[in-house]
PDB file of N, CA and C in Angstrom:
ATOM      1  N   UNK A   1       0.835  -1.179   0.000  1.00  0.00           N
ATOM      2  CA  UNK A   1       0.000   0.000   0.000  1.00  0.00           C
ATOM      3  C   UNK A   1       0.871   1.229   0.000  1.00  0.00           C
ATOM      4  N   UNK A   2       0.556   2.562  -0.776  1.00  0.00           N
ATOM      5  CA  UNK A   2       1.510   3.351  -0.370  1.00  0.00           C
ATOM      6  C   UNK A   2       1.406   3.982   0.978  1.00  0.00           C
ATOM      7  N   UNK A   3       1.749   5.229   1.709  1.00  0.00           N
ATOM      8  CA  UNK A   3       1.307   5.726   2.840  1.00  0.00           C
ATOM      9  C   UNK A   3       0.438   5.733   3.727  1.00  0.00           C
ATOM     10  N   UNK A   4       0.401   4.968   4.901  1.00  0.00           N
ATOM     11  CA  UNK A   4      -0.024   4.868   5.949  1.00  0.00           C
ATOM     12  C   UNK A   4      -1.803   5.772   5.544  1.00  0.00           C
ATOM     13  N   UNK A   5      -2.917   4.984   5.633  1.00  0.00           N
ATOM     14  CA  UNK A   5      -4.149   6.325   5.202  1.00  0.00           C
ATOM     15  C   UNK A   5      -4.651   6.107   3.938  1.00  0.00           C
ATOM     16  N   UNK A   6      -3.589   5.687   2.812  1.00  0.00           N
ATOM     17  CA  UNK A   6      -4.015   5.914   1.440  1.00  0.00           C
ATOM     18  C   UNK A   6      -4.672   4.296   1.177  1.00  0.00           C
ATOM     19  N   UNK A   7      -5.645   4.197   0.256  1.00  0.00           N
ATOM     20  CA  UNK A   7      -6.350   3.001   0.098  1.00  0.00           C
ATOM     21  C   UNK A   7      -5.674   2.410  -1.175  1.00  0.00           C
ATOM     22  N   UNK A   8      -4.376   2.653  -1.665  1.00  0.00           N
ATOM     23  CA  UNK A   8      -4.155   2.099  -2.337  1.00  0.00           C
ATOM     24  C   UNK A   8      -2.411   1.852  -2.561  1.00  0.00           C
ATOM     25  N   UNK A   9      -2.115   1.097  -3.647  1.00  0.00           N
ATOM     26  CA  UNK A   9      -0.282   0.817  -3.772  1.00  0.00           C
ATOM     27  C   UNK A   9      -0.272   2.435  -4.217  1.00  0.00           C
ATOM     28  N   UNK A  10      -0.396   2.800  -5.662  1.00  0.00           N
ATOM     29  CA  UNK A  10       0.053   3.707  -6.297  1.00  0.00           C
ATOM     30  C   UNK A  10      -1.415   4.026  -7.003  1.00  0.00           C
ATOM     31  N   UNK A  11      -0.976   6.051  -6.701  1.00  0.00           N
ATOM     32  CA  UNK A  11      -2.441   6.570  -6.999  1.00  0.00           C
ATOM     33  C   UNK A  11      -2.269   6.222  -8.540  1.00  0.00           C
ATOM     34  N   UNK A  12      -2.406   6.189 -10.025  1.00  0.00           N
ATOM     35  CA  UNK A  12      -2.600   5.975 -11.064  1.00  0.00           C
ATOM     36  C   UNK A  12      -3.181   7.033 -11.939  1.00  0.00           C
ATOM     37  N   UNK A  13      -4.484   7.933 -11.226  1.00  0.00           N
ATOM     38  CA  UNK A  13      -5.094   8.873 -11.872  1.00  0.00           C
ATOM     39  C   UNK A  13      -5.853   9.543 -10.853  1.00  0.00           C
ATOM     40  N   UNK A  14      -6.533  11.206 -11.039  1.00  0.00           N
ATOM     41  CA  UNK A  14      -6.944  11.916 -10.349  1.00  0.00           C
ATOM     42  C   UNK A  14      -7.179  13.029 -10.645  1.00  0.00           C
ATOM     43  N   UNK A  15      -8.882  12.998 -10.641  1.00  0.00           N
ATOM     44  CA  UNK A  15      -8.997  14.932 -11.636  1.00  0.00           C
ATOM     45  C   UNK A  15     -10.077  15.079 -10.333  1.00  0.00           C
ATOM     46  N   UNK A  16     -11.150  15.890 -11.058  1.00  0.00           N
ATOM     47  CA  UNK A  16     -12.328  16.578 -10.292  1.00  0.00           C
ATOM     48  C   UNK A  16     -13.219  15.373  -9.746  1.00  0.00           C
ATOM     49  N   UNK A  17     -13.266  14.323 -10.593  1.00  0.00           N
ATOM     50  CA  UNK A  17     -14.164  13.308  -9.929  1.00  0.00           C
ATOM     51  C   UNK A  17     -14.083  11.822  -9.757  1.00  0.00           C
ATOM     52  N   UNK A  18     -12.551  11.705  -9.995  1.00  0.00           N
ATOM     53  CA  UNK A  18     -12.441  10.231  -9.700  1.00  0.00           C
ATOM     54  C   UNK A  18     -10.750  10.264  -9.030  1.00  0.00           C
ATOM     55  N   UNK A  19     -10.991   9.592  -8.118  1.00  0.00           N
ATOM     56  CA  UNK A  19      -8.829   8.409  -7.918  1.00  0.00           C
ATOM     57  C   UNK A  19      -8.981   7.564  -8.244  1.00  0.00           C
ATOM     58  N   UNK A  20      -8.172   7.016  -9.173  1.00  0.00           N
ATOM     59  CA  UNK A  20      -7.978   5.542  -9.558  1.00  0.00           C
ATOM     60  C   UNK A  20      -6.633   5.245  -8.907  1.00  0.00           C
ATOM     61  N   UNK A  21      -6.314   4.139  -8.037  1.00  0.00           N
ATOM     62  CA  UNK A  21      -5.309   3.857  -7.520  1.00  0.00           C
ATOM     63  C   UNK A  21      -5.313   2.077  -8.210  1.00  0.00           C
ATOM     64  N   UNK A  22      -3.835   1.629  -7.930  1.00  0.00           N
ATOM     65  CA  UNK A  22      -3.374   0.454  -8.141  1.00  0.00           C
ATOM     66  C   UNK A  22      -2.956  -0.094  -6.932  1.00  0.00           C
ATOM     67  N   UNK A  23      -3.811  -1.470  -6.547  1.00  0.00           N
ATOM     68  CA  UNK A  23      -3.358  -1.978  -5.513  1.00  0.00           C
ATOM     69  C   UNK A  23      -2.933  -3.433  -5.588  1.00  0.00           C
ATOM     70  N   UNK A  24      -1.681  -3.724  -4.667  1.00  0.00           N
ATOM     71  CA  UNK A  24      -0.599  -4.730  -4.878  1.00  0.00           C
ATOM     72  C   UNK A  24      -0.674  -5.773  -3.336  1.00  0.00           C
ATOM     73  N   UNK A  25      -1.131  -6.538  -3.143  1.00  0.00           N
ATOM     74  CA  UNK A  25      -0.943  -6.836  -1.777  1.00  0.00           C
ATOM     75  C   UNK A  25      -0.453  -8.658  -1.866  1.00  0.00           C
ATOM     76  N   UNK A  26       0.834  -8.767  -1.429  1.00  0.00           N
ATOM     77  CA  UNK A  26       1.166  -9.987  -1.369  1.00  0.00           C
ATOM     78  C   UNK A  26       0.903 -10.829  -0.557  1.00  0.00           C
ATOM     79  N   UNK A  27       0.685 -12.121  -1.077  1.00  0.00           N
ATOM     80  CA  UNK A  27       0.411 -13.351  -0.123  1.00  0.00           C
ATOM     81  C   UNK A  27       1.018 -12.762   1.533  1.00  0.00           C
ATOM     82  N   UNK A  28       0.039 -12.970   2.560  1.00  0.00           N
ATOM     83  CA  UNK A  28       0.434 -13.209   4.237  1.00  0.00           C
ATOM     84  C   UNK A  28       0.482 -11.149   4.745  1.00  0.00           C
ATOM     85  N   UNK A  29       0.605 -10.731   3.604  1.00  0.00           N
ATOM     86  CA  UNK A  29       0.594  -8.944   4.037  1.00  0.00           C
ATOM     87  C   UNK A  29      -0.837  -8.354   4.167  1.00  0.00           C
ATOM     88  N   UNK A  30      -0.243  -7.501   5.301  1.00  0.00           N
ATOM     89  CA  UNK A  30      -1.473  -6.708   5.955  1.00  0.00           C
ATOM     90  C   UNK A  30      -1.798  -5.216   5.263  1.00  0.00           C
ATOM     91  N   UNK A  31      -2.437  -4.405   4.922  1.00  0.00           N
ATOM     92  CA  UNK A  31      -2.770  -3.538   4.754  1.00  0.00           C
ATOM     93  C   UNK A  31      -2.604  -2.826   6.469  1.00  0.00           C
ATOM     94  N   UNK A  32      -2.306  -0.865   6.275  1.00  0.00           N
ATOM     95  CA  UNK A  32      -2.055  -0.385   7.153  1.00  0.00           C
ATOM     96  C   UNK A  32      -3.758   0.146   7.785  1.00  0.00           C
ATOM     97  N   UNK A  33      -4.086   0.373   8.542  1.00  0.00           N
ATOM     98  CA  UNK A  33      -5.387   0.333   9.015  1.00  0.00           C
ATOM     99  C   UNK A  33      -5.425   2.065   7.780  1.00  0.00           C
ATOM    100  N   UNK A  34      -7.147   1.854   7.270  1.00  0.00           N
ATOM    101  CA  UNK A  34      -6.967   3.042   6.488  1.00  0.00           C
ATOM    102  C   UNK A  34      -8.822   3.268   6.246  1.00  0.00           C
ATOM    103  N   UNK A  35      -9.137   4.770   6.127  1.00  0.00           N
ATOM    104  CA  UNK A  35     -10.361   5.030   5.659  1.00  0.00           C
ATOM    105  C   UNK A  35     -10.694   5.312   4.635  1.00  0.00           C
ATOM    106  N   UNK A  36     -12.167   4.880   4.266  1.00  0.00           N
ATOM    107  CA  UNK A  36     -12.423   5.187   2.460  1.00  0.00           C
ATOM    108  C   UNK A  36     -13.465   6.456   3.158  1.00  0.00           C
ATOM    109  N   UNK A  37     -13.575   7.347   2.293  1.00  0.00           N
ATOM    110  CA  UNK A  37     -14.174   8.660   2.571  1.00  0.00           C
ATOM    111  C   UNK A  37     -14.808   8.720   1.329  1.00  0.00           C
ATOM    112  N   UNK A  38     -14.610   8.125  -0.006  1.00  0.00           N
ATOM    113  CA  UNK A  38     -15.706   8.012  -0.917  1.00  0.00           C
ATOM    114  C   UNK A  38     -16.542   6.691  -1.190  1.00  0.00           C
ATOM    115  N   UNK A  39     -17.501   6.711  -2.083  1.00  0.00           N
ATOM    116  CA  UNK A  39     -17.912   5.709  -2.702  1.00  0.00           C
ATOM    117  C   UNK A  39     -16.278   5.045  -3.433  1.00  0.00           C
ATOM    118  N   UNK A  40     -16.572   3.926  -4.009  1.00  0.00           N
ATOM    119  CA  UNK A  40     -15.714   2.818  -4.751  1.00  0.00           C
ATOM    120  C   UNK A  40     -16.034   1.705  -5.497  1.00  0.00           C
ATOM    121  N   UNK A  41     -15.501   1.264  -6.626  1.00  0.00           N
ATOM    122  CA  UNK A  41     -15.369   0.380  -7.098  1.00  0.00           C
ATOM    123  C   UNK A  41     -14.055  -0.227  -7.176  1.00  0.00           C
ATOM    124  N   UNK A  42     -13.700  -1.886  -7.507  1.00  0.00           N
ATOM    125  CA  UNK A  42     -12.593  -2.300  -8.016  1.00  0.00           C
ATOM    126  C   UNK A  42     -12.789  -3.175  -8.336  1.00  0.00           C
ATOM    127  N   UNK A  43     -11.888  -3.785  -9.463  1.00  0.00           N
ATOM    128  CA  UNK A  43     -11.891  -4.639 -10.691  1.00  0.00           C
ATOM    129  C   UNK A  43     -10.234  -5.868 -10.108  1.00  0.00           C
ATOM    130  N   UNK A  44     -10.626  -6.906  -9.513  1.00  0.00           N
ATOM    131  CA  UNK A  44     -10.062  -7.553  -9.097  1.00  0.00           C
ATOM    132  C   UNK A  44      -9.125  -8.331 -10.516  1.00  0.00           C
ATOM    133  N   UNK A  45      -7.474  -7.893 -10.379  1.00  0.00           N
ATOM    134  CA  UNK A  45      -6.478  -8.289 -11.100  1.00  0.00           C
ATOM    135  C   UNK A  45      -6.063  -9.772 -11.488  1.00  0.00           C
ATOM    136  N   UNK A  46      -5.708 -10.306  -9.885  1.00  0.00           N
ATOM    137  CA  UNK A  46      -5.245 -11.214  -9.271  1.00  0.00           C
ATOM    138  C   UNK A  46      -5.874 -11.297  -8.188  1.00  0.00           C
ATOM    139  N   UNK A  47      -6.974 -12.551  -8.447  1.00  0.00           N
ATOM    140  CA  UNK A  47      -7.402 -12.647  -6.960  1.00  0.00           C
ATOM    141  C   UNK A  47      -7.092 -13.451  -5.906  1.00  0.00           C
ATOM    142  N   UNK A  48      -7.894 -13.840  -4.707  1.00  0.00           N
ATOM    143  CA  UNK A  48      -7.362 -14.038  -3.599  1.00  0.00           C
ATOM    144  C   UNK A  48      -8.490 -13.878  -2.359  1.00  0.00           C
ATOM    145  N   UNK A  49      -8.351 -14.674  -1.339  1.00  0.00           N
ATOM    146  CA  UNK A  49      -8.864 -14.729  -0.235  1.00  0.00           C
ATOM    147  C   UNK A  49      -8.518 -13.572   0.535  1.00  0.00           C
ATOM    148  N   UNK A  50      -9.316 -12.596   0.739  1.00  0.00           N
ATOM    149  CA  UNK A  50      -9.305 -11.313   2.050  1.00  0.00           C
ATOM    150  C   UNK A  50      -9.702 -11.296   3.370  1.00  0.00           C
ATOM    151  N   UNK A  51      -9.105 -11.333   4.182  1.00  0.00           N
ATOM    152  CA  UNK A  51      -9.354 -10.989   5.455  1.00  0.00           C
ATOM    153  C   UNK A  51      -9.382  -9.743   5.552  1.00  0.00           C
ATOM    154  N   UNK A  52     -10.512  -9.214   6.717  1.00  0.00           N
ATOM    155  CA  UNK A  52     -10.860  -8.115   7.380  1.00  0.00           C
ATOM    156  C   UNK A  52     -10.804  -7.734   8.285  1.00  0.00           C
ATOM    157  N   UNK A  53     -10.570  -6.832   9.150  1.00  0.00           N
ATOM    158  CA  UNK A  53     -10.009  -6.348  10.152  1.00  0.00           C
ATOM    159  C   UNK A  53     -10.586  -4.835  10.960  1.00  0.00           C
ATOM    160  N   UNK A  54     -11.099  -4.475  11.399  1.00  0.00           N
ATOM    161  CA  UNK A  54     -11.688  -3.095  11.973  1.00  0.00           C
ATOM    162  C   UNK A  54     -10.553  -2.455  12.617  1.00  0.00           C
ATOM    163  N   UNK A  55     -10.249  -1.348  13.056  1.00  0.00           N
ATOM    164  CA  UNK A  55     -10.070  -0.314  13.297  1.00  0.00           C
ATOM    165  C   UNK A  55      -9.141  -0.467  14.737  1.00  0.00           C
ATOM    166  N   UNK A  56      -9.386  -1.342  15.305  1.00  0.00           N
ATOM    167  CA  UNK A  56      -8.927  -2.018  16.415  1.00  0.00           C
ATOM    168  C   UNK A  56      -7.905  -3.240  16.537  1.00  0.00           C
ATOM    169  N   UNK A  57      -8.452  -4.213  15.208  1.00  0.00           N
ATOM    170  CA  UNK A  57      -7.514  -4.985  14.507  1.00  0.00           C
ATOM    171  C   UNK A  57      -8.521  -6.638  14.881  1.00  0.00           C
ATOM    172  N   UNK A  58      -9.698  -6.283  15.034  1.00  0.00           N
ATOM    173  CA  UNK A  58     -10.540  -7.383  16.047  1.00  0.00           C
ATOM    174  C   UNK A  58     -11.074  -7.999  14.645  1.00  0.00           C
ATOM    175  N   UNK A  59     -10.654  -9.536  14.174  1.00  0.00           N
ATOM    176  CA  UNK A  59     -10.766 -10.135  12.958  1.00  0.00           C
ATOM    177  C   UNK A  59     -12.768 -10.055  12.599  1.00  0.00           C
ATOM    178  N   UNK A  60     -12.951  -9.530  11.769  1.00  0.00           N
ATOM    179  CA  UNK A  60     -14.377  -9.511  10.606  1.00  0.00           C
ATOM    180  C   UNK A  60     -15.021 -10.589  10.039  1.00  0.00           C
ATOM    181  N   UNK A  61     -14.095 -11.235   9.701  1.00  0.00           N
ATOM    182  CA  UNK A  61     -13.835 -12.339   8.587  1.00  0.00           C
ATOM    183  C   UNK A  61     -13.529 -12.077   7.255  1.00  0.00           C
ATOM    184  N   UNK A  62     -13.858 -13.278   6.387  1.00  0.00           N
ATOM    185  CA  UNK A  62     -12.729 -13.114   4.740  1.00  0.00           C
ATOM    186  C   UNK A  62     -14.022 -13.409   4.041  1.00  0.00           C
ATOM    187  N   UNK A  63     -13.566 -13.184   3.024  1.00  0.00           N
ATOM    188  CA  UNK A  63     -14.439 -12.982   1.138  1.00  0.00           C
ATOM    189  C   UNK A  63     -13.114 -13.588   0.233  1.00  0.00           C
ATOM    190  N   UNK A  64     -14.308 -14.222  -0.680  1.00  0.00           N
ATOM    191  CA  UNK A  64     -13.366 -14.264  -1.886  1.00  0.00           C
ATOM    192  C   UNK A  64     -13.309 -13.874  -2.636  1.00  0.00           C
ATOM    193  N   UNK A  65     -12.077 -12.867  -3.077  1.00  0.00           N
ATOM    194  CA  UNK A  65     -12.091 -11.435  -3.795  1.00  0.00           C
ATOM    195  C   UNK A  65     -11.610 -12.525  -5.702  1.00  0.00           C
ATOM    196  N   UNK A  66     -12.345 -13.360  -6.628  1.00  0.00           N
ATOM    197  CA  UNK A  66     -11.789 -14.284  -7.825  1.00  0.00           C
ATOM    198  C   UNK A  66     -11.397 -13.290  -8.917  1.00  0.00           C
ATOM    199  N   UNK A  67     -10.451 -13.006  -9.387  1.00  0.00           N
ATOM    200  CA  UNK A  67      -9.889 -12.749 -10.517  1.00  0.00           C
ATOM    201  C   UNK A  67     -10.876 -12.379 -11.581  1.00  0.00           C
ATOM    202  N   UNK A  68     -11.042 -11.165 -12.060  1.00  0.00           N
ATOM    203  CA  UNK A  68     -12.206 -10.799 -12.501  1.00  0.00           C
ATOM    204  C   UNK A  68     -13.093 -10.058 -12.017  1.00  0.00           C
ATOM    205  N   UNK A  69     -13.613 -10.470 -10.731  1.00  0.00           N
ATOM    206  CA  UNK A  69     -14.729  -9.648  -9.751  1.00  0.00           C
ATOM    207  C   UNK A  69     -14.624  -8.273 -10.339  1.00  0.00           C
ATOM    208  N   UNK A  70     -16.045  -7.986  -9.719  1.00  0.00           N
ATOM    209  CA  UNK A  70     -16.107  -6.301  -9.564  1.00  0.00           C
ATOM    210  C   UNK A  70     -16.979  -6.304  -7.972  1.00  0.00           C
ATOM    211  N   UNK A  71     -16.273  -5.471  -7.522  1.00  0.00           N
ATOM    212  CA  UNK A  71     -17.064  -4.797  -5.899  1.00  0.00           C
ATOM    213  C   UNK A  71     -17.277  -3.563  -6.426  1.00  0.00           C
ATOM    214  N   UNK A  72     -18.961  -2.896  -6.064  1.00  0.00           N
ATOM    215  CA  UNK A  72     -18.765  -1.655  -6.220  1.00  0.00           C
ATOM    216  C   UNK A  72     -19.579  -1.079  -4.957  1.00  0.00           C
ATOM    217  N   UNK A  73     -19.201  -0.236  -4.119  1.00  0.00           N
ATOM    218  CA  UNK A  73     -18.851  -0.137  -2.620  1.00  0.00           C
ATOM    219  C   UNK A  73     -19.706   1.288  -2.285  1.00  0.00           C
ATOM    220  N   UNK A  74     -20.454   1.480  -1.636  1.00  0.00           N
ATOM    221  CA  UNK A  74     -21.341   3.045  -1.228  1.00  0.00           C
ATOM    222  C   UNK A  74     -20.811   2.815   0.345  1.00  0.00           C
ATOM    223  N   UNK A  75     -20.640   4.301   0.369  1.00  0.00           N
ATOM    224  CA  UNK A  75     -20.064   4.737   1.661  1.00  0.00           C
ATOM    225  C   UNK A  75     -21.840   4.880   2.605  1.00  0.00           C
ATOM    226  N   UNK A  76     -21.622   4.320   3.511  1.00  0.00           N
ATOM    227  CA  UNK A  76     -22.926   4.775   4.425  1.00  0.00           C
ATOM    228  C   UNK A  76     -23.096   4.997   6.013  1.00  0.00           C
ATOM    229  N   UNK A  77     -22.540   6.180   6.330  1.00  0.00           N
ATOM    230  CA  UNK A  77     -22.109   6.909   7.651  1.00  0.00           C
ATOM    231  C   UNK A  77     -20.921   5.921   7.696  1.00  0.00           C
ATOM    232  N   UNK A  78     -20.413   5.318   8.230  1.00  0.00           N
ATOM    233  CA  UNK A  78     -19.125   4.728   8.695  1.00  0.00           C
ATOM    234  C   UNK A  78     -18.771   3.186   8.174  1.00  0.00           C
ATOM    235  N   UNK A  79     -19.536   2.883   7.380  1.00  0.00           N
ATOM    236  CA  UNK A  79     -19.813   1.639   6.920  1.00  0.00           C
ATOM    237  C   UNK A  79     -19.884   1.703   5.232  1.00  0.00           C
ATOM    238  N   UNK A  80     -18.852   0.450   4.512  1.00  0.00           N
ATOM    239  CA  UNK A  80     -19.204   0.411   3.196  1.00  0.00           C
ATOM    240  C   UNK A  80     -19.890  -0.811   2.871  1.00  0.00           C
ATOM    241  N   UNK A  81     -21.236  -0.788   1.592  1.00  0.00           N
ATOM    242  CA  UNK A  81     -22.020  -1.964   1.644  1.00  0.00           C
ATOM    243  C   UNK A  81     -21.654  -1.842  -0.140  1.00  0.00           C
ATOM    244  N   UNK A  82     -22.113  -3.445  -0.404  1.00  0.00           N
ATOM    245  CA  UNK A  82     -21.920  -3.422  -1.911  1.00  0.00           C
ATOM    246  C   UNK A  82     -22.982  -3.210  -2.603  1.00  0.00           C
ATOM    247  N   UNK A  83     -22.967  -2.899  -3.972  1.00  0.00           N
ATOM    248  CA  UNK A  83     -24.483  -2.452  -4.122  1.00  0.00           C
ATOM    249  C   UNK A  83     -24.491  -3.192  -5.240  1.00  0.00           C
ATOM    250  N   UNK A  84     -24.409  -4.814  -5.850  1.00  0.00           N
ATOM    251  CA  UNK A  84     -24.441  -5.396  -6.503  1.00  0.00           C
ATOM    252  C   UNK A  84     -25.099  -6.366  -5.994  1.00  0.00           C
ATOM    253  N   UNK A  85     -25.400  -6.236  -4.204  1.00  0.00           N
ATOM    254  CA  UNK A  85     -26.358  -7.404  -4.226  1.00  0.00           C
ATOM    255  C   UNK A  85     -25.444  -8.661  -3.485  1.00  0.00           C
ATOM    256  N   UNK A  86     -24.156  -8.293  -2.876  1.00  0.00           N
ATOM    257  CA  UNK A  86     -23.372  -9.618  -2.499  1.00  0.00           C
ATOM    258  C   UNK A  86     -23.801  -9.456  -1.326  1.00  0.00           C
ATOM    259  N   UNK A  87     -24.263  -8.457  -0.308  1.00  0.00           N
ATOM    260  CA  UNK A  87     -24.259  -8.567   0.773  1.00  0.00           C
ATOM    261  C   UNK A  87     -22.758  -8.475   1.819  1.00  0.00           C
ATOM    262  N   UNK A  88     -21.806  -7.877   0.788  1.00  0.00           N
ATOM    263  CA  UNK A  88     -20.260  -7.497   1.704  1.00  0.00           C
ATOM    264  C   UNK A  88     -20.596  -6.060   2.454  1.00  0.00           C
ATOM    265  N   UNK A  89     -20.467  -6.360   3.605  1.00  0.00           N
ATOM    266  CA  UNK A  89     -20.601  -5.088   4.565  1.00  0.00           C
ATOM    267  C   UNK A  89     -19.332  -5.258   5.023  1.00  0.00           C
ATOM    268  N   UNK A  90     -18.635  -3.614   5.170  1.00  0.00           N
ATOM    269  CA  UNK A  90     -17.193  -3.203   5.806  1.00  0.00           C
ATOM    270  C   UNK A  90     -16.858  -2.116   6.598  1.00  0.00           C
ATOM    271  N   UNK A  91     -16.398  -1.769   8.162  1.00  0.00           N
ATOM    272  CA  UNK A  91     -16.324  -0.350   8.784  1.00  0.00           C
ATOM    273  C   UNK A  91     -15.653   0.228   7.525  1.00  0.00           C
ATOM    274  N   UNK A  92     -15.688   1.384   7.288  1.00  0.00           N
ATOM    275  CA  UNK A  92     -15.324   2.354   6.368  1.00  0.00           C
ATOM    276  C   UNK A  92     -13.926   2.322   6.871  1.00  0.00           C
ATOM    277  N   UNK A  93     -13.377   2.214   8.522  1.00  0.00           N
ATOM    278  CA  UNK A  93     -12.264   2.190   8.612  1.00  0.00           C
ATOM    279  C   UNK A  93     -11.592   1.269   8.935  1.00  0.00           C
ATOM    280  N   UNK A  94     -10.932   0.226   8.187  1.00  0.00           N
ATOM    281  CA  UNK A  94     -10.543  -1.266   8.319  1.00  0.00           C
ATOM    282  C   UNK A  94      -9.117  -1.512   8.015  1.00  0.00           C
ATOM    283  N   UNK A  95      -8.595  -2.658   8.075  1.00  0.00           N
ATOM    284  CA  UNK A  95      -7.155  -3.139   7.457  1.00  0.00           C
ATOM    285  C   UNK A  95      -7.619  -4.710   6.837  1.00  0.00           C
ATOM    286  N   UNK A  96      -7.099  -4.972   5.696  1.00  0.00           N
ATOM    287  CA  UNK A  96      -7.479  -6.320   5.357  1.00  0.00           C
ATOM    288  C   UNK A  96      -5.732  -7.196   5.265  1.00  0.00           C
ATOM    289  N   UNK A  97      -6.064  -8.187   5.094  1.00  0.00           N
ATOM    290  CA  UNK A  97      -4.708  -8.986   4.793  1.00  0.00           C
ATOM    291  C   UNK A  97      -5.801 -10.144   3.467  1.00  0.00           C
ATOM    292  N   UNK A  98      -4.023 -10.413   2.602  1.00  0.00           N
ATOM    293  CA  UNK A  98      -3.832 -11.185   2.054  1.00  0.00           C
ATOM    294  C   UNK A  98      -4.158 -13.118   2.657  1.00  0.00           C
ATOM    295  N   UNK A  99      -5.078 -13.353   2.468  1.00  0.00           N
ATOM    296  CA  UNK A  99      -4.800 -14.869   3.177  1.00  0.00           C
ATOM    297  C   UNK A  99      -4.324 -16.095   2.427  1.00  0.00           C
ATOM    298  N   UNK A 100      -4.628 -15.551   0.894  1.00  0.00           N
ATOM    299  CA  UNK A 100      -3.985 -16.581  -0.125  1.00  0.00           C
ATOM    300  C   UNK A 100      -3.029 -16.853  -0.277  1.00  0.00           C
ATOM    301  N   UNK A 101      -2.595 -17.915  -1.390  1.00  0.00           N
ATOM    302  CA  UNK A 101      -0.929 -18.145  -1.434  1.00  0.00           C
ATOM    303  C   UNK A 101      -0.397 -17.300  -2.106  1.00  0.00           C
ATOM    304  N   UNK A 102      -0.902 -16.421  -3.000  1.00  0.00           N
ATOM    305  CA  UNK A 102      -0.381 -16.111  -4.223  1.00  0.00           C
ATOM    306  C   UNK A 102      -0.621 -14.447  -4.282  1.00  0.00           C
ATOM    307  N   UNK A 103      -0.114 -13.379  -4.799  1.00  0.00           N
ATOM    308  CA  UNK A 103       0.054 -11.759  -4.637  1.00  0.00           C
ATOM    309  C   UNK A 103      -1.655 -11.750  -5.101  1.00  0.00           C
ATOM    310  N   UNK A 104      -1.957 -10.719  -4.678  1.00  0.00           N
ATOM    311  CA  UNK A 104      -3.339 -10.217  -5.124  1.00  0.00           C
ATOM    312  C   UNK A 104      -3.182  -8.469  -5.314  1.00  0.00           C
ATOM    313  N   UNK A 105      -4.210  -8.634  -6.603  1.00  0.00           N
ATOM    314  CA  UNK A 105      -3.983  -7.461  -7.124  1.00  0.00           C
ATOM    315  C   UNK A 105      -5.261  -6.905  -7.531  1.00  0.00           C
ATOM    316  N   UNK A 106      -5.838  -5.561  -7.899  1.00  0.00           N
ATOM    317  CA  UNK A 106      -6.835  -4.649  -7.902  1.00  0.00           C
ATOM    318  C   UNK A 106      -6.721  -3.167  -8.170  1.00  0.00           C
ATOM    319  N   UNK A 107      -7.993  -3.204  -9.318  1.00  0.00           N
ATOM    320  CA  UNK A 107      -7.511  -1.604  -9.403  1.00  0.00           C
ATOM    321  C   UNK A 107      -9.039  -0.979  -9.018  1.00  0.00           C
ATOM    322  N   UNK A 108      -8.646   0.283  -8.221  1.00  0.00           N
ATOM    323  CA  UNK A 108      -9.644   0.840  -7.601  1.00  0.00           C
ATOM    324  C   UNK A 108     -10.056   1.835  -7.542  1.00  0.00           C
ATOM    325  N   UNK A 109     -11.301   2.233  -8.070  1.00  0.00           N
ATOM    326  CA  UNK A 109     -11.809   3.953  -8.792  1.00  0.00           C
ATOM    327  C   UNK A 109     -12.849   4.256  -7.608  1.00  0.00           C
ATOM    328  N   UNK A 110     -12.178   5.354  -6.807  1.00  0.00           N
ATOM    329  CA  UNK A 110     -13.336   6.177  -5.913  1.00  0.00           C
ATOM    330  C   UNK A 110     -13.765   7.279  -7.010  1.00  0.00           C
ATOM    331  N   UNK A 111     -15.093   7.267  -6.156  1.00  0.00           N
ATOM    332  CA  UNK A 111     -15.772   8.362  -6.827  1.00  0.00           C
ATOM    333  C   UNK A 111     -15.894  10.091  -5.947  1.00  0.00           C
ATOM    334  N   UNK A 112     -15.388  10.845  -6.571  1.00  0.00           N
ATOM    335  CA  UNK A 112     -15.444  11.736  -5.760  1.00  0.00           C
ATOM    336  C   UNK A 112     -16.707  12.975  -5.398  1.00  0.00           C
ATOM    337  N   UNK A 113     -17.563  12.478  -6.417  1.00  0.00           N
ATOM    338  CA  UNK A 113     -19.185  12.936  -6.307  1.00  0.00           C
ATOM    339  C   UNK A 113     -19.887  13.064  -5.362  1.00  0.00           C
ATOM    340  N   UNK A 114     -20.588  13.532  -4.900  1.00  0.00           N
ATOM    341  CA  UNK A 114     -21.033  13.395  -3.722  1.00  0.00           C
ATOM    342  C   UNK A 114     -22.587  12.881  -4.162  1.00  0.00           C
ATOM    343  N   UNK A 115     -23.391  11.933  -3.454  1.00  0.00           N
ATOM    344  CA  UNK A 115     -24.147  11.720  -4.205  1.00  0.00           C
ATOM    345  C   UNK A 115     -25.800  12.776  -2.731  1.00  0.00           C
ATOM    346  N   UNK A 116     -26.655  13.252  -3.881  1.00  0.00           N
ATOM    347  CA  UNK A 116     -27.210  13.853  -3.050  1.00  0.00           C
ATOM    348  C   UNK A 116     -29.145  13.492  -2.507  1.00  0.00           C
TER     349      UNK A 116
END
């Protein structure tokens, strides 16, 4: 991930209404505890088993994020839900880890819209 906060490896793109970041997370690695403050989508690279983690570090449980997927994620007061219908609920402020064998990868477009 890059900096401690940021939801992603490397930001990629960024104007008036979107970040697209690139994210890299290898087999057994943790993500640094971090908040999403927009809506989101991501388009799973390389997938992989995710573990979840809150804010505290008190285990959530895991999803299986398959190669291909799309999550697309609405922010709702402190909580992100998917709106495709999977039923993935997440604190807005979490850390996940890698649980698979193999690097997992994702690219990930917040939206910076506000929706009203």
């Amino acid at each position: 991930m890059g900096s401690p906060g940021t939801v992603g490896t490397t930001k990629l793109f960024e104007n008036d209404d979107i970040i697209m970041w690139d994210f890299v997370l290898e087999s057994g690695a943790r993500t640094p505890c971090h908040t999403h403050e927009h809506d989101y989508v991501w388009y799973v690279i390389e997938g992989t088993t995710l573990e979840v983690f809150d804010k505290h570090g008190a285990y959530l449980g895991a999803f299986e994020a398959p190669t291909g997927a799309v999550f697309p994620l609405r922010l709702e007061g402190d909580e992100l839900v998917t709106t495709n219908g999977s039923g993935l609920r997440a604190p807005a402020t979490h850390s996940a880890r890698n649980a698979g064998p193999t690097r997992y990868r994702e690219i990930l477009v917040e939206s910076k819209r506000r929706r009203d």
